[in-house]
C-alpha atoms as a PDB file:
ATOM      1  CA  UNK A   1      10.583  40.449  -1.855  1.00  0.00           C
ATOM      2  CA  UNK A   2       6.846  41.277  -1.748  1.00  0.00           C
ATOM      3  CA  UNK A   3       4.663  40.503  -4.686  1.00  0.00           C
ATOM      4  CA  UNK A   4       2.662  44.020  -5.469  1.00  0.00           C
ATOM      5  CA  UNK A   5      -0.814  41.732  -6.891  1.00  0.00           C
ATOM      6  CA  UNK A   6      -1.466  45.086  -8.319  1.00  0.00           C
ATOM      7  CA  UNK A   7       1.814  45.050 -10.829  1.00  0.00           C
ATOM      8  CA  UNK A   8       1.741  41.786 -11.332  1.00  0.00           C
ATOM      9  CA  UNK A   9      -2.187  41.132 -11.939  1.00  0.00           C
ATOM     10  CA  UNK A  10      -1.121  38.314 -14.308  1.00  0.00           C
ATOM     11  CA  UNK A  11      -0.801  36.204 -11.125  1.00  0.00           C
ATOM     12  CA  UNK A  12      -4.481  36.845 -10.328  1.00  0.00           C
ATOM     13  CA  UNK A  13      -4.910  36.167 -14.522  1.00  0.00           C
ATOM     14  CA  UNK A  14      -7.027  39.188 -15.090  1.00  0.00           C
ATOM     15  CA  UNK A  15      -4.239  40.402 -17.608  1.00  0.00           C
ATOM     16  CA  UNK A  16      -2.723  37.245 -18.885  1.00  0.00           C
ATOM     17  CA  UNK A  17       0.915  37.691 -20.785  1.00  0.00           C
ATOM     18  CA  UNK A  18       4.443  36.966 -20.641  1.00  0.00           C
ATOM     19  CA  UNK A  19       5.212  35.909 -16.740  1.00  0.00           C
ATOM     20  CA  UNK A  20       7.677  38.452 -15.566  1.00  0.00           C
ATOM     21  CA  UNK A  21      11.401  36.692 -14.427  1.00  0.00           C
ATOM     22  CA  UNK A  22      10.467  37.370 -11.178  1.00  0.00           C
ATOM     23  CA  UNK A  23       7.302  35.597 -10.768  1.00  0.00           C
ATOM     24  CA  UNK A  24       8.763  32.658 -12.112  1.00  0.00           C
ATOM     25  CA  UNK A  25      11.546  32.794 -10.142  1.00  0.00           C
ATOM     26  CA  UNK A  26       9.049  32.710  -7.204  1.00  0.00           C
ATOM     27  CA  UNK A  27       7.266  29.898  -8.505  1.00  0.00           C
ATOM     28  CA  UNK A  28      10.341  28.424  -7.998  1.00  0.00           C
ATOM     29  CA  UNK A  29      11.147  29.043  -4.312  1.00  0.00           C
ATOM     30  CA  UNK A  30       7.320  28.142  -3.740  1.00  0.00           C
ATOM     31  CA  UNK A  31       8.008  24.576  -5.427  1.00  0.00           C
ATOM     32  CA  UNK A  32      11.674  23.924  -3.753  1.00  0.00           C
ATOM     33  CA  UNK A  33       9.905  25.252   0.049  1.00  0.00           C
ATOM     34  CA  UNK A  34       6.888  22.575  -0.337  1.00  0.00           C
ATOM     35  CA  UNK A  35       8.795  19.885  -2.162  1.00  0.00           C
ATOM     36  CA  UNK A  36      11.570  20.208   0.464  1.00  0.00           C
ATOM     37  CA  UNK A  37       9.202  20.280   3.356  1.00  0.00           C
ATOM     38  CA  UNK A  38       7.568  17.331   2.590  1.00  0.00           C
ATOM     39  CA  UNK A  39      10.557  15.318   2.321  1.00  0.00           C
ATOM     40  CA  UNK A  40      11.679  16.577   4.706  1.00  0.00           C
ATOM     41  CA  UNK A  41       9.369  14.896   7.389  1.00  0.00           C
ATOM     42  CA  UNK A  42      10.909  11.329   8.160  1.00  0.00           C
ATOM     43  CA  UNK A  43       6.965   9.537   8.532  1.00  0.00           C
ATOM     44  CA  UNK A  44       4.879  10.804   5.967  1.00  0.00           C
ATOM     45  CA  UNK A  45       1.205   9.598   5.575  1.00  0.00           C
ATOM     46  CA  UNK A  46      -0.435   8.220   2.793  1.00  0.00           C
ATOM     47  CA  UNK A  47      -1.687  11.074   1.986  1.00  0.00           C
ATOM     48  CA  UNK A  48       1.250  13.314   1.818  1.00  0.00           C
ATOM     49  CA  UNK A  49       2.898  11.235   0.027  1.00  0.00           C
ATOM     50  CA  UNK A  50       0.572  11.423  -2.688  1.00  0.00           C
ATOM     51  CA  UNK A  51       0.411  14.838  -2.234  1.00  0.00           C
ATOM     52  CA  UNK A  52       3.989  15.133  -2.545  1.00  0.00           C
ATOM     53  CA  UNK A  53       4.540  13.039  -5.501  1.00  0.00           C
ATOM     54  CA  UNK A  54       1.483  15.029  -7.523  1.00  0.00           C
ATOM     55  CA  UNK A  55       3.091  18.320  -6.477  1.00  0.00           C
ATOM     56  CA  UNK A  56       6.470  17.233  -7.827  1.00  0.00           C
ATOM     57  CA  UNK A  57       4.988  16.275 -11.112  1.00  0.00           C
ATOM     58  CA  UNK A  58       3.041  19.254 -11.239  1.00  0.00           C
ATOM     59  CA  UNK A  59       6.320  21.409 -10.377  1.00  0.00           C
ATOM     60  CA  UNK A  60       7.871  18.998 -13.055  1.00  0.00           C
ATOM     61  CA  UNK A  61       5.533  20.511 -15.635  1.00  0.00           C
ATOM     62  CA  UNK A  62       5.686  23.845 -14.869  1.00  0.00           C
ATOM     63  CA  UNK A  63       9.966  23.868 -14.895  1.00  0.00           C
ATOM     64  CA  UNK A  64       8.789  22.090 -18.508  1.00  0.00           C
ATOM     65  CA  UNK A  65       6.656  24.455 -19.573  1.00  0.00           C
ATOM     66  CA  UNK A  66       8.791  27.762 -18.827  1.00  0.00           C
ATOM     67  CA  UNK A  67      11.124  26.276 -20.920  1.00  0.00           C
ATOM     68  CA  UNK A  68       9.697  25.811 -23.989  1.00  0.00           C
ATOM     69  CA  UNK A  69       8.499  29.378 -23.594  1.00  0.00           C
ATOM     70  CA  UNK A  70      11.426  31.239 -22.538  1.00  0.00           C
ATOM     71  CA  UNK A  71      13.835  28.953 -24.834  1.00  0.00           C
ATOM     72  CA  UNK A  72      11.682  29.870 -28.401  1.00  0.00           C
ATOM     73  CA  UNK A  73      13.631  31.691 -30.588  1.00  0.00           C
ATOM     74  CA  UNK A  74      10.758  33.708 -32.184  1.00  0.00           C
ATOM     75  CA  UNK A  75       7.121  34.207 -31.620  1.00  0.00           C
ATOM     76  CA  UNK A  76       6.611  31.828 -35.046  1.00  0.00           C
ATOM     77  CA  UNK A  77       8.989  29.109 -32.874  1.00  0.00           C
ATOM     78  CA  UNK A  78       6.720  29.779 -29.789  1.00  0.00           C
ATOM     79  CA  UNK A  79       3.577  29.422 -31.775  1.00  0.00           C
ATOM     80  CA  UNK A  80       4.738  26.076 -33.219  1.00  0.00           C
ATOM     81  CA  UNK A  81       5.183  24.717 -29.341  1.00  0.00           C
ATOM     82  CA  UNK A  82       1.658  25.404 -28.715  1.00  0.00           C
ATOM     83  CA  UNK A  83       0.673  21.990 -28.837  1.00  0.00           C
ATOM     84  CA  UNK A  84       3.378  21.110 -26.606  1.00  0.00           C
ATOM     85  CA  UNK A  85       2.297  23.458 -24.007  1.00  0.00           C
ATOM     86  CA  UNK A  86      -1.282  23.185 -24.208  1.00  0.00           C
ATOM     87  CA  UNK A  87      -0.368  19.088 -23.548  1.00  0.00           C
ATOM     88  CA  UNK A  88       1.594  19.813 -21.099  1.00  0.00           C
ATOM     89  CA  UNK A  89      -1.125  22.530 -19.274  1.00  0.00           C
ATOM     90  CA  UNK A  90      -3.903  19.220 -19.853  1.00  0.00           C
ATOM     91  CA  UNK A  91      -1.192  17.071 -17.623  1.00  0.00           C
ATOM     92  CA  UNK A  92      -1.096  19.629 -14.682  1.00  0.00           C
ATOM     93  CA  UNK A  93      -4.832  19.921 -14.441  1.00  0.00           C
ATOM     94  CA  UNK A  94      -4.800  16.381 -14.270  1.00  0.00           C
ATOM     95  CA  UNK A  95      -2.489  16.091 -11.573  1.00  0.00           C
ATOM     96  CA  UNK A  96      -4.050  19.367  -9.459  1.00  0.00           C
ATOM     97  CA  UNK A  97      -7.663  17.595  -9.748  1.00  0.00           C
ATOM     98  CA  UNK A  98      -6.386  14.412  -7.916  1.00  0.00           C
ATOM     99  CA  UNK A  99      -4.318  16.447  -5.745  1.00  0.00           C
ATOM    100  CA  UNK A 100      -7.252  18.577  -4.771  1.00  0.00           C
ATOM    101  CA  UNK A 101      -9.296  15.849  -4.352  1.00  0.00           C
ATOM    102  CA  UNK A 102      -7.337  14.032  -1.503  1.00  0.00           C
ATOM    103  CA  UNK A 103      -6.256  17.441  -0.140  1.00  0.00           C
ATOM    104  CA  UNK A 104     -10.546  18.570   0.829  1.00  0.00           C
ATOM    105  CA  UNK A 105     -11.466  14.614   1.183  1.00  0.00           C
ATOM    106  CA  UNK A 106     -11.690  13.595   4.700  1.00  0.00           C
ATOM    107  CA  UNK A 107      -8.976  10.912   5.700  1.00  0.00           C
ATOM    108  CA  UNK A 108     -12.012   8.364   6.476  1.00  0.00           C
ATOM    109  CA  UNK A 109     -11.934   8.219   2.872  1.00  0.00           C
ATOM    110  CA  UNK A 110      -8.113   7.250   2.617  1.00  0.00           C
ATOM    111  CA  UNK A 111      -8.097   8.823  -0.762  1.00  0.00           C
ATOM    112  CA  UNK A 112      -4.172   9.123   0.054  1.00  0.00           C
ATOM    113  CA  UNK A 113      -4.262   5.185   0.576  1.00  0.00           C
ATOM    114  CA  UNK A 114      -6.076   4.305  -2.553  1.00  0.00           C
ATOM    115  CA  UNK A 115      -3.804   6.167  -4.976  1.00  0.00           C
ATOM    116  CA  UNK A 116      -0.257   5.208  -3.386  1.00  0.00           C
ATOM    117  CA  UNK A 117      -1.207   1.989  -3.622  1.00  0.00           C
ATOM    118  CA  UNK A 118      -2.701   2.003  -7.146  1.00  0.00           C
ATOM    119  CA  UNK A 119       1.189   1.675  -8.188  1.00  0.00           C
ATOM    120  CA  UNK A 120       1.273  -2.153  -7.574  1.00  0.00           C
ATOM    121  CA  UNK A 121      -1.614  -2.093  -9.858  1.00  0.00           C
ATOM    122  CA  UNK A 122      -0.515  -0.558 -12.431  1.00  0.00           C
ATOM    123  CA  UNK A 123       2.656  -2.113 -12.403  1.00  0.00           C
ATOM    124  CA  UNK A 124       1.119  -5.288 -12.208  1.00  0.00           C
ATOM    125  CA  UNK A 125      -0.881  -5.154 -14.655  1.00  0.00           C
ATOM    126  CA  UNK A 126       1.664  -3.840 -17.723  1.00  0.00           C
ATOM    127  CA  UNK A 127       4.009  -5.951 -16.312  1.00  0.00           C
ATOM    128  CA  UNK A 128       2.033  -9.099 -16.859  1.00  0.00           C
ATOM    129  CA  UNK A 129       0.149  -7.296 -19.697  1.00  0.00           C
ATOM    130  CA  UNK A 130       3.880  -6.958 -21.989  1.00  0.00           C
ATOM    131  CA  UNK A 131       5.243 -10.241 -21.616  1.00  0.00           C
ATOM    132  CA  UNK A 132       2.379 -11.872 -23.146  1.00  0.00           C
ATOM    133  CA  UNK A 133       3.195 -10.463 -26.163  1.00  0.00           C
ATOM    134  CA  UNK A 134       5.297 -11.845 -29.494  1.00  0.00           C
ATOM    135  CA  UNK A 135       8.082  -9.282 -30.098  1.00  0.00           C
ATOM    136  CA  UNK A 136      11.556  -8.761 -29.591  1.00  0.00           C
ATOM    137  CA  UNK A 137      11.011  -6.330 -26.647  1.00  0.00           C
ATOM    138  CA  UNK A 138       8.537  -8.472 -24.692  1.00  0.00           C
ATOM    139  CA  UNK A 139      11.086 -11.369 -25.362  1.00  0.00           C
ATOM    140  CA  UNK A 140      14.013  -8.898 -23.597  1.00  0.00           C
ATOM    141  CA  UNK A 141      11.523  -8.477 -20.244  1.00  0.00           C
ATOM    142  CA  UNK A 142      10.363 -12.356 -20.326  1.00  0.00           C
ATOM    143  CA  UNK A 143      14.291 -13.319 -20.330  1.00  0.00           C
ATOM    144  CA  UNK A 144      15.687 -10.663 -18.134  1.00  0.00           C
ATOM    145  CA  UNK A 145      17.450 -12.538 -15.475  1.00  0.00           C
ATOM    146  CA  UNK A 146      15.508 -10.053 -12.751  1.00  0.00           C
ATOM    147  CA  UNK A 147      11.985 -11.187 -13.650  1.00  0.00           C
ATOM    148  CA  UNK A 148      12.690 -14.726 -11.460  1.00  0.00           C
ATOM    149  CA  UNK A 149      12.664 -12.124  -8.761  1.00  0.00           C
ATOM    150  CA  UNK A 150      10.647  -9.179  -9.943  1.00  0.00           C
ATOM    151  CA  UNK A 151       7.326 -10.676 -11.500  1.00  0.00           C
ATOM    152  CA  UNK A 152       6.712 -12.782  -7.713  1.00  0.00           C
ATOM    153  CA  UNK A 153       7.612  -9.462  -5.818  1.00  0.00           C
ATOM    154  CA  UNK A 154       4.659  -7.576  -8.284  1.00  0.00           C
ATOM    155  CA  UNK A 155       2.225 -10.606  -7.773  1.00  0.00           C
ATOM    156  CA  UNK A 156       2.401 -10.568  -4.033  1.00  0.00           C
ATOM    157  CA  UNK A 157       2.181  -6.565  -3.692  1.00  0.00           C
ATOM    158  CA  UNK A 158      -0.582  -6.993  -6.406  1.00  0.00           C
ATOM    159  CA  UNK A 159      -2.804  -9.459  -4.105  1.00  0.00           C
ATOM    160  CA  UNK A 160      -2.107  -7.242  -1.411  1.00  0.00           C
ATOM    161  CA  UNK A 161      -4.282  -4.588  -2.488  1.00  0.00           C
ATOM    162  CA  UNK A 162      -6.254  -5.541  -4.923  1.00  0.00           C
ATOM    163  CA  UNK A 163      -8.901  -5.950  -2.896  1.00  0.00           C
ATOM    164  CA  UNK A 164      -9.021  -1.969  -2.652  1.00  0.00           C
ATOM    165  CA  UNK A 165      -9.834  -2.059  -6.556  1.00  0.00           C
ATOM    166  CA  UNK A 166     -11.951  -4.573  -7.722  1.00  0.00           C
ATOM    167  CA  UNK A 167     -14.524  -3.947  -9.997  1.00  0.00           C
ATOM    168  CA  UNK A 168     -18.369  -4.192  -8.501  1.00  0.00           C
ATOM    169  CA  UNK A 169     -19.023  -7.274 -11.084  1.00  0.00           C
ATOM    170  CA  UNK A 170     -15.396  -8.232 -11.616  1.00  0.00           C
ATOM    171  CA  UNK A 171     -14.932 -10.906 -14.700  1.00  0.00           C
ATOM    172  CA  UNK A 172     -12.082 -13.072 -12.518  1.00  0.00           C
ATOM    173  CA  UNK A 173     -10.128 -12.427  -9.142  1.00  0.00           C
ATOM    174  CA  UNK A 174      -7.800 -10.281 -10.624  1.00  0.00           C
ATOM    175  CA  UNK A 175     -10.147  -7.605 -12.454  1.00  0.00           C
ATOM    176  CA  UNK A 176      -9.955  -4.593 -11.116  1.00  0.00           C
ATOM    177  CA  UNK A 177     -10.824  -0.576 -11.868  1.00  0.00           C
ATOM    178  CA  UNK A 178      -8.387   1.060 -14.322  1.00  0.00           C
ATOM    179  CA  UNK A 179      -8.223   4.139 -11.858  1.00  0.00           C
ATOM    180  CA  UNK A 180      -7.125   4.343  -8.452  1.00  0.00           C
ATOM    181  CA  UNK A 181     -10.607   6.843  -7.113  1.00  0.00           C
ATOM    182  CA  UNK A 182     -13.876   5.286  -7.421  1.00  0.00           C
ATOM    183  CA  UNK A 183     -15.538   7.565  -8.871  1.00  0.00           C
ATOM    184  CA  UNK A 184     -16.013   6.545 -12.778  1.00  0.00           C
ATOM    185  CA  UNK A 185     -14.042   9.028 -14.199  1.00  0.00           C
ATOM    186  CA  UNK A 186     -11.936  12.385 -13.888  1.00  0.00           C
ATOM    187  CA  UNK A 187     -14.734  14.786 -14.834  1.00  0.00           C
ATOM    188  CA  UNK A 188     -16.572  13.456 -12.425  1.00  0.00           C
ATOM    189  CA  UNK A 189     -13.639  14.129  -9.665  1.00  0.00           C
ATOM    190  CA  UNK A 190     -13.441  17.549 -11.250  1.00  0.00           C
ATOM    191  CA  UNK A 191     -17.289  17.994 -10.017  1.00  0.00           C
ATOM    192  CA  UNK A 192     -17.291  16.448  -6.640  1.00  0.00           C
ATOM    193  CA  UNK A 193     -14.382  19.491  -5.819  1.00  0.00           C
ATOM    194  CA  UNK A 194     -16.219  22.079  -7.472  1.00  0.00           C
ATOM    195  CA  UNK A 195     -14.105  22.564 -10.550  1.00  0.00           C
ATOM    196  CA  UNK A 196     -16.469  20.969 -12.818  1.00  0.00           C
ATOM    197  CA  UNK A 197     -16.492  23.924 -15.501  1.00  0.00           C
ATOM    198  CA  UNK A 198     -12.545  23.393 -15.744  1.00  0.00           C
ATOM    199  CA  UNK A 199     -12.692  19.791 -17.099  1.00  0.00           C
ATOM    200  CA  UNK A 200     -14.208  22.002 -20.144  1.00  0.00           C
ATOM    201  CA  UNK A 201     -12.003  24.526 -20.602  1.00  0.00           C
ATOM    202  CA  UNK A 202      -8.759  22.400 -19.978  1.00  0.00           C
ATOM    203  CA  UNK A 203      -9.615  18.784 -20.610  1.00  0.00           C
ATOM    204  CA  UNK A 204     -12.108  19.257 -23.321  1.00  0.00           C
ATOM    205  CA  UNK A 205     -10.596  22.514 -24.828  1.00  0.00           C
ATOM    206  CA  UNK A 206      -6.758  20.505 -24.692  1.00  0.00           C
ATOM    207  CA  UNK A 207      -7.563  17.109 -25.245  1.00  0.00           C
ATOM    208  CA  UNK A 208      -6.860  17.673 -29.618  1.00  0.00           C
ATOM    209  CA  UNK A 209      -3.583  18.954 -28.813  1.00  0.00           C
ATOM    210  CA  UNK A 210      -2.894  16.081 -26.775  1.00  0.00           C
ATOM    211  CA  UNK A 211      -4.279  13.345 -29.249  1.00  0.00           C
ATOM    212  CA  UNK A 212      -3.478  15.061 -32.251  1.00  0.00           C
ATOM    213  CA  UNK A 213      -6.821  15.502 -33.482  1.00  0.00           C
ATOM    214  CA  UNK A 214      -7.457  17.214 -36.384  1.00  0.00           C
ATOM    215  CA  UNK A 215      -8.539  20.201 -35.107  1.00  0.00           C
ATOM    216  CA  UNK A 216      -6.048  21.013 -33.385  1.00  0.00           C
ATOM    217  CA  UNK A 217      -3.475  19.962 -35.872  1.00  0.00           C
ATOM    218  CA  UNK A 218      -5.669  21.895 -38.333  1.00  0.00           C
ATOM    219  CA  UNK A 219      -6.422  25.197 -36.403  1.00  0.00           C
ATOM    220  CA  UNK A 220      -3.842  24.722 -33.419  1.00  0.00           C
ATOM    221  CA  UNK A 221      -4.636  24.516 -29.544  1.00  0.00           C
ATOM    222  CA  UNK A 222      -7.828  27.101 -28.617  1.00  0.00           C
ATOM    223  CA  UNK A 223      -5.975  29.731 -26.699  1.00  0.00           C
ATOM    224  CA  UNK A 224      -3.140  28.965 -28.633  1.00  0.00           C
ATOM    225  CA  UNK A 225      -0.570  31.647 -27.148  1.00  0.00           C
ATOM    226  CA  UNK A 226       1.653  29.466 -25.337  1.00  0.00           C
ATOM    227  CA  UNK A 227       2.806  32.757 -23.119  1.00  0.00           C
ATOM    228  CA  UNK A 228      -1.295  32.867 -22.241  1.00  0.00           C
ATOM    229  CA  UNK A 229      -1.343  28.505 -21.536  1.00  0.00           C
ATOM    230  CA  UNK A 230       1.669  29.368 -19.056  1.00  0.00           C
ATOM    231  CA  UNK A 231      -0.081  31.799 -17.533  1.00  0.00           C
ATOM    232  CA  UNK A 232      -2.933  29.399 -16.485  1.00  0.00           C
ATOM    233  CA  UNK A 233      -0.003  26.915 -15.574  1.00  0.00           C
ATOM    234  CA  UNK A 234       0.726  29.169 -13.233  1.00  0.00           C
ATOM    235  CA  UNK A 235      -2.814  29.126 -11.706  1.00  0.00           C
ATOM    236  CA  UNK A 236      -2.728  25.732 -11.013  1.00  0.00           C
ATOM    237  CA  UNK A 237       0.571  25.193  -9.341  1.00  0.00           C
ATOM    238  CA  UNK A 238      -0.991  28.441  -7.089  1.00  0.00           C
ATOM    239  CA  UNK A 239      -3.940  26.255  -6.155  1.00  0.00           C
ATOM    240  CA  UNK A 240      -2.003  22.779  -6.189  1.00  0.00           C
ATOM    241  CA  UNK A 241       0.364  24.635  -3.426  1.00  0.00           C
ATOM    242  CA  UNK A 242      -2.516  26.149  -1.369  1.00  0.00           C
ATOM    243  CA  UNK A 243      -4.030  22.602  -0.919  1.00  0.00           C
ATOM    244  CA  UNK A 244      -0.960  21.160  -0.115  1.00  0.00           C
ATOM    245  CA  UNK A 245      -0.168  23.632   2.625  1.00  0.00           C
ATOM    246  CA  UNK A 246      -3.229  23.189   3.980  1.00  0.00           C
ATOM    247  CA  UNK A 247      -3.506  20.255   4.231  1.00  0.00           C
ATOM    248  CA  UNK A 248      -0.373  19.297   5.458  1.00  0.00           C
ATOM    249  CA  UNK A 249       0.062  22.234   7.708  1.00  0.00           C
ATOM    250  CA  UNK A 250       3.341  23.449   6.048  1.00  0.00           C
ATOM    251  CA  UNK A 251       5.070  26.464   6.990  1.00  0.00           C
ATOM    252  CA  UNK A 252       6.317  28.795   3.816  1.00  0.00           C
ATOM    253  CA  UNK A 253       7.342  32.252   3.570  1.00  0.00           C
ATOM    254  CA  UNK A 254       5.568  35.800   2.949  1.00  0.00           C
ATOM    255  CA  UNK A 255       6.742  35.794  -1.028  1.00  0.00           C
ATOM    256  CA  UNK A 256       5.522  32.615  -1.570  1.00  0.00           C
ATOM    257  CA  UNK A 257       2.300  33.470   0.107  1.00  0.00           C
ATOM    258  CA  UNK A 258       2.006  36.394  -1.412  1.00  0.00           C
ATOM    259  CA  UNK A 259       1.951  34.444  -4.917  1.00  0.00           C
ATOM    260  CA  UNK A 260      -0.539  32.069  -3.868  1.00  0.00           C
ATOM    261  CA  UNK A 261      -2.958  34.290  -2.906  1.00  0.00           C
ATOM    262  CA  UNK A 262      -2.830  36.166  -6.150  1.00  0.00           C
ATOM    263  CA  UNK A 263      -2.164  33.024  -8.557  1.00  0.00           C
ATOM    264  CA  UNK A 264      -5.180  30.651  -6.782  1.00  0.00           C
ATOM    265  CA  UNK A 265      -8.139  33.076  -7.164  1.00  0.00           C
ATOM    266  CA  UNK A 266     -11.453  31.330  -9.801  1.00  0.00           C
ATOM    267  CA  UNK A 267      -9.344  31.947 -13.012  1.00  0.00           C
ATOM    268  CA  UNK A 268     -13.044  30.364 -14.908  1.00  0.00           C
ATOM    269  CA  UNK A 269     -14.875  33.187 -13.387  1.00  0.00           C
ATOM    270  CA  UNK A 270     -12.547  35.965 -13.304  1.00  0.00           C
ATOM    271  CA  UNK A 271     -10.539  36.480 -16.338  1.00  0.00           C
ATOM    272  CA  UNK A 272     -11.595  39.783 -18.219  1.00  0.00           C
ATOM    273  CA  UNK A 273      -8.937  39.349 -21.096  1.00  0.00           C
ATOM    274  CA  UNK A 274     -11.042  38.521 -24.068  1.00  0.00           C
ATOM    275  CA  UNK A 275     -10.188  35.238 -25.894  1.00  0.00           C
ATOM    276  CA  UNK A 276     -10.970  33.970 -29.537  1.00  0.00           C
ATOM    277  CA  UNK A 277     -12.946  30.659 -28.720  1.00  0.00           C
END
């Protein structure tokens, strides 16, 4: 079926509202046609497997987010889930800016590299991190009859690569970055792509509902229609899937192109809908 951008200008988010059944439902087909591609290659690089793993949670949200939408009883049930929406929307953008940002890097930089391989630090360092602790659940890792094989299997893949992470003017041999990039934080990501002003609207404007500050447990999420936060949820699994493709050279069909060409135009720069800030 072809998408008519002109009836269904929400995907373009010039008239942002409920998303019509059959947009989602071609959300859908987008996610299952990259997802499935991906795995479906038997070598995949560093790189897309990052890119496939921060599509899938990005798809993850989305399938999250229409639900707690289209599964409100009322629009006082769907006003109370605002919070939950508006965290979830802050989750995606975090997931499309690292995505974009090994998608346009070039693979000199082996941004793919440095993130699949951030797992053995993280895991790693919690790992080591909870058992160090006094309390009945750090007692139930430090006697679990798998850490005699685990905790050596976490140290070795931890030495491995933690040469890829250590801090400029590390304390000790084991003190590395608390982020996989090297840049010093996720704004600053944000700017090196170009999509600086987002961090504002979506990190900044989202981060109360997410921490429950009081302002947002006070006066709710800004843009607090959840019906309007999944309609910018749908702008960035348009742009996640346009850098995947890309990038990875992945075949899909007209509908779904169709919806990423209207869902991945600037949203900062072209939405006319005015909105109580």
């Amino acid at each position: 079926m072809a998408i008519d951008r002109q009836q269904h200008d929400t995907m373009g988010l010039h008239r942002i509202g409920e998303i019509p059944t059959e947009i989602r439902s071609a959300v859908d087909q987008l996610c299952r046609e990259i997802i499935g591609a991906l795995y479906a290659r038997s070598r995949r690089t560093f790189d897309e497997n990052a890119l496939l793993g921060l599509f899938t949670r990005i798809a993850g949200s989305w399938d999250s987010l229409c639900a707690l939408v289209g599964t409100s009883r009322n629009d006082m049930h769907l006003q109370a889930r605002a919070h939950d929406c508006a965290a979830i929307l802050r989750c995606m953008y975090d997931a499309y800016i690292q995505l974009a940002y090994i998608a346009v890097s070039p693979e000199e930089e082996q941004l793919g590299e440095l993130y699949c391989e951030f797992v053995h630090v993280e895991r790693f360092k919690v790992s080591t991190e909870a058992v160090k602790q006094e309390n009945a659940m750090a007692r139930m890792v430090a006697n679990s009859p798998m850490r005699a094989e685990g905790e050596p299997r976490n140290r070795r893949e931890f030495d491995r690569v933690k040469h890829l992470y250590i801090k400029p003017k590390p304390k000790d041999a084991d003190d590395t970055r608390g982020k996989w990039y090297r840049l010093s934080n996720l704004r600053q990501v944000a700017e090196k792509i170009g999509r600086g002003d987002d961090y504002v609207w979506f990190v900044k404007r989202y981060g109360s509902s997410v921490h429950s500050g009081p302002f947002a447990v006070f006066h709710g999420p800004q843009c607090a229609d959840a019906r309007i936060i999944e309609g910018l949820a749908l702008h960035y699994v348009c742009l996640a899937a346009k850098n995947v493709v890309q990038k990875c050279q992945l075949p899909f069909s007209e509908r779904s192109q169709a919806l990423v060409r209207g869902g991945s135009i600037d949203m900062v720069n072209s939405l006319e809908t005015p909105v109580d800030t």
